[in-house]
C-alpha atoms as a PDB file:
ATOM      1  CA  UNK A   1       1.600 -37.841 -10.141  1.00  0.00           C
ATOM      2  CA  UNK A   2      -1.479 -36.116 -10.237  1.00  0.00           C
ATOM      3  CA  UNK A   3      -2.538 -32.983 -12.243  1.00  0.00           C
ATOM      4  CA  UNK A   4      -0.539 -29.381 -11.876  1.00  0.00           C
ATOM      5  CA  UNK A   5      -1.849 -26.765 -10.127  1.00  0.00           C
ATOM      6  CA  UNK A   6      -4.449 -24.043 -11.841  1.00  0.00           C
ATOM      7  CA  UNK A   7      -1.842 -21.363 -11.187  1.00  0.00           C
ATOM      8  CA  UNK A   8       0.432 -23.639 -13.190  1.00  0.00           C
ATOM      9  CA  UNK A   9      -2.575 -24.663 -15.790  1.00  0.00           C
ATOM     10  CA  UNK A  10      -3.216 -21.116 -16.666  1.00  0.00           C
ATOM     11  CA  UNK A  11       0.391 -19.618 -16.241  1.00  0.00           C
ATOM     12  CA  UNK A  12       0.864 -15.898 -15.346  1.00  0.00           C
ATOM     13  CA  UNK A  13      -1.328 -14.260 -17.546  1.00  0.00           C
ATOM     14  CA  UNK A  14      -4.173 -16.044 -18.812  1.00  0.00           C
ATOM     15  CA  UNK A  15      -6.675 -14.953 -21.945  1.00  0.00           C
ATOM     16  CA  UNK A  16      -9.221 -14.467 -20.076  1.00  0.00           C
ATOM     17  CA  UNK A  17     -10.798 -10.858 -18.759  1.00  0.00           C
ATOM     18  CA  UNK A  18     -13.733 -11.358 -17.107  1.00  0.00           C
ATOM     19  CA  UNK A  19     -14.202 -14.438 -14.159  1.00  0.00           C
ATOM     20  CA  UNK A  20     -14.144 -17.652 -14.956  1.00  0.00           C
ATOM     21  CA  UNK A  21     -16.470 -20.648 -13.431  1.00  0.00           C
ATOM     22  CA  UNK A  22     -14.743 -23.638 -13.770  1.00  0.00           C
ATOM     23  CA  UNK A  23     -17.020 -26.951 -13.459  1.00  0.00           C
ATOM     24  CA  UNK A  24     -14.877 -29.484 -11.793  1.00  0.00           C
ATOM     25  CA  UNK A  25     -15.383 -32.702  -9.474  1.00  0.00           C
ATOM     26  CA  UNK A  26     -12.762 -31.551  -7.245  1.00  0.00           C
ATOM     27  CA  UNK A  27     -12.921 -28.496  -4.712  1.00  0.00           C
ATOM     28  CA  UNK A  28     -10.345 -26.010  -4.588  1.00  0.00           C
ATOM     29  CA  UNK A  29     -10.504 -22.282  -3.356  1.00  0.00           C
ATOM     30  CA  UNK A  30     -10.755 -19.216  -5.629  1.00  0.00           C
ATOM     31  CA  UNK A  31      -7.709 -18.102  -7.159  1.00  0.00           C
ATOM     32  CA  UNK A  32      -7.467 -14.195  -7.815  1.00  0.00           C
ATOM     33  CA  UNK A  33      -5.444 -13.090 -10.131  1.00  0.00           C
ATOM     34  CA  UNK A  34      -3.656  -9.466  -9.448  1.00  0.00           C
ATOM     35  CA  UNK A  35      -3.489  -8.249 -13.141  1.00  0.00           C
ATOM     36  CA  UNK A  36      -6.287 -10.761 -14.167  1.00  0.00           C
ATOM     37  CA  UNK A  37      -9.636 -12.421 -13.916  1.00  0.00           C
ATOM     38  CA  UNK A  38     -10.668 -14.649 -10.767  1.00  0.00           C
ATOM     39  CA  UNK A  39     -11.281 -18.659 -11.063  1.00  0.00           C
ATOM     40  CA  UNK A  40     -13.967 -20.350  -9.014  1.00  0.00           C
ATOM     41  CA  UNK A  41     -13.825 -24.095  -9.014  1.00  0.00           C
ATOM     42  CA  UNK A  42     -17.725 -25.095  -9.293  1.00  0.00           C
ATOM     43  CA  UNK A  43     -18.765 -28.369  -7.933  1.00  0.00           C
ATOM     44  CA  UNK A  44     -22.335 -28.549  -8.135  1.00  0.00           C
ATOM     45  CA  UNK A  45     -23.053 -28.754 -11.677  1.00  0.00           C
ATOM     46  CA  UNK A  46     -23.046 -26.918 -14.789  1.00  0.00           C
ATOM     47  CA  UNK A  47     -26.244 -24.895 -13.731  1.00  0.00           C
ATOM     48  CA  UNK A  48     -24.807 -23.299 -10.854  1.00  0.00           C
ATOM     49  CA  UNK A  49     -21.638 -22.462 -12.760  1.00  0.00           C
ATOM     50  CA  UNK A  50     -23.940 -21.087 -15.340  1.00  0.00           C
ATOM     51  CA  UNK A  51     -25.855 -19.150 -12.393  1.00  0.00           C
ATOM     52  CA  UNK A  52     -23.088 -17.428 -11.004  1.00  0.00           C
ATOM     53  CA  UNK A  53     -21.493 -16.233 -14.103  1.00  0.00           C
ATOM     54  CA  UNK A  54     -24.283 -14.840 -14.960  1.00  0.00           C
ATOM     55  CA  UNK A  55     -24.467 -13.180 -12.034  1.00  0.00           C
ATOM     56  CA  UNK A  56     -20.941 -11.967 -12.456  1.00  0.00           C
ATOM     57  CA  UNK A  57     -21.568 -10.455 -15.424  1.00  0.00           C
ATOM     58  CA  UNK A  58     -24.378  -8.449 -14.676  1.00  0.00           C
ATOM     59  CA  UNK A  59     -25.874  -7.387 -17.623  1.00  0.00           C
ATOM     60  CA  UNK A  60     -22.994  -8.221 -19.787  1.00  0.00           C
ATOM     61  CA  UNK A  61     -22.376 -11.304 -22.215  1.00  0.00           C
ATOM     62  CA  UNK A  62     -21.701 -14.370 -20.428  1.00  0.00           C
ATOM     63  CA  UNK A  63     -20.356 -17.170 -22.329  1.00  0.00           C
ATOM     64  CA  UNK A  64     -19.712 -21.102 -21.356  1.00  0.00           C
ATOM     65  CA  UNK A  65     -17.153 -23.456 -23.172  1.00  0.00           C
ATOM     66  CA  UNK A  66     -16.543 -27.135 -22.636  1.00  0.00           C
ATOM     67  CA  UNK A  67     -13.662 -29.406 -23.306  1.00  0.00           C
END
């Protein structure tokens, strides 16, 4: 079984506009959206996934949800 792709997760046009860190135990390569924001997979804690979207945004408002 297993769990469906991102692509398939987030469909063709996700909410989201700005890059999204996603904390995860499991590794996977960026996905870049054409019309849309990019996805980074973040395996080394919430920190780092903190750290680089901060980074990402600059000086703009970064944000960080859980579920």
């Amino acid at each position: 079984m297993g769990r469906p792709p991102v692509r398939e997760t987030l469909g063709q046009k996700p909410p989201f506009r700005a890059p999204v860190f996603v904390r995860t135990h499991h590794a996977r390569p960026p996905l870049e959206k054409d019309d849309g924001p990019s996805f980074t997979c973040v395996t080394d804690g919430v920190e780092s996934a903190l750290e680089q979207a901060r980074e990402a945004a600059d000086e703009r408002r970064s944000a960080v949800d859980h579920h």
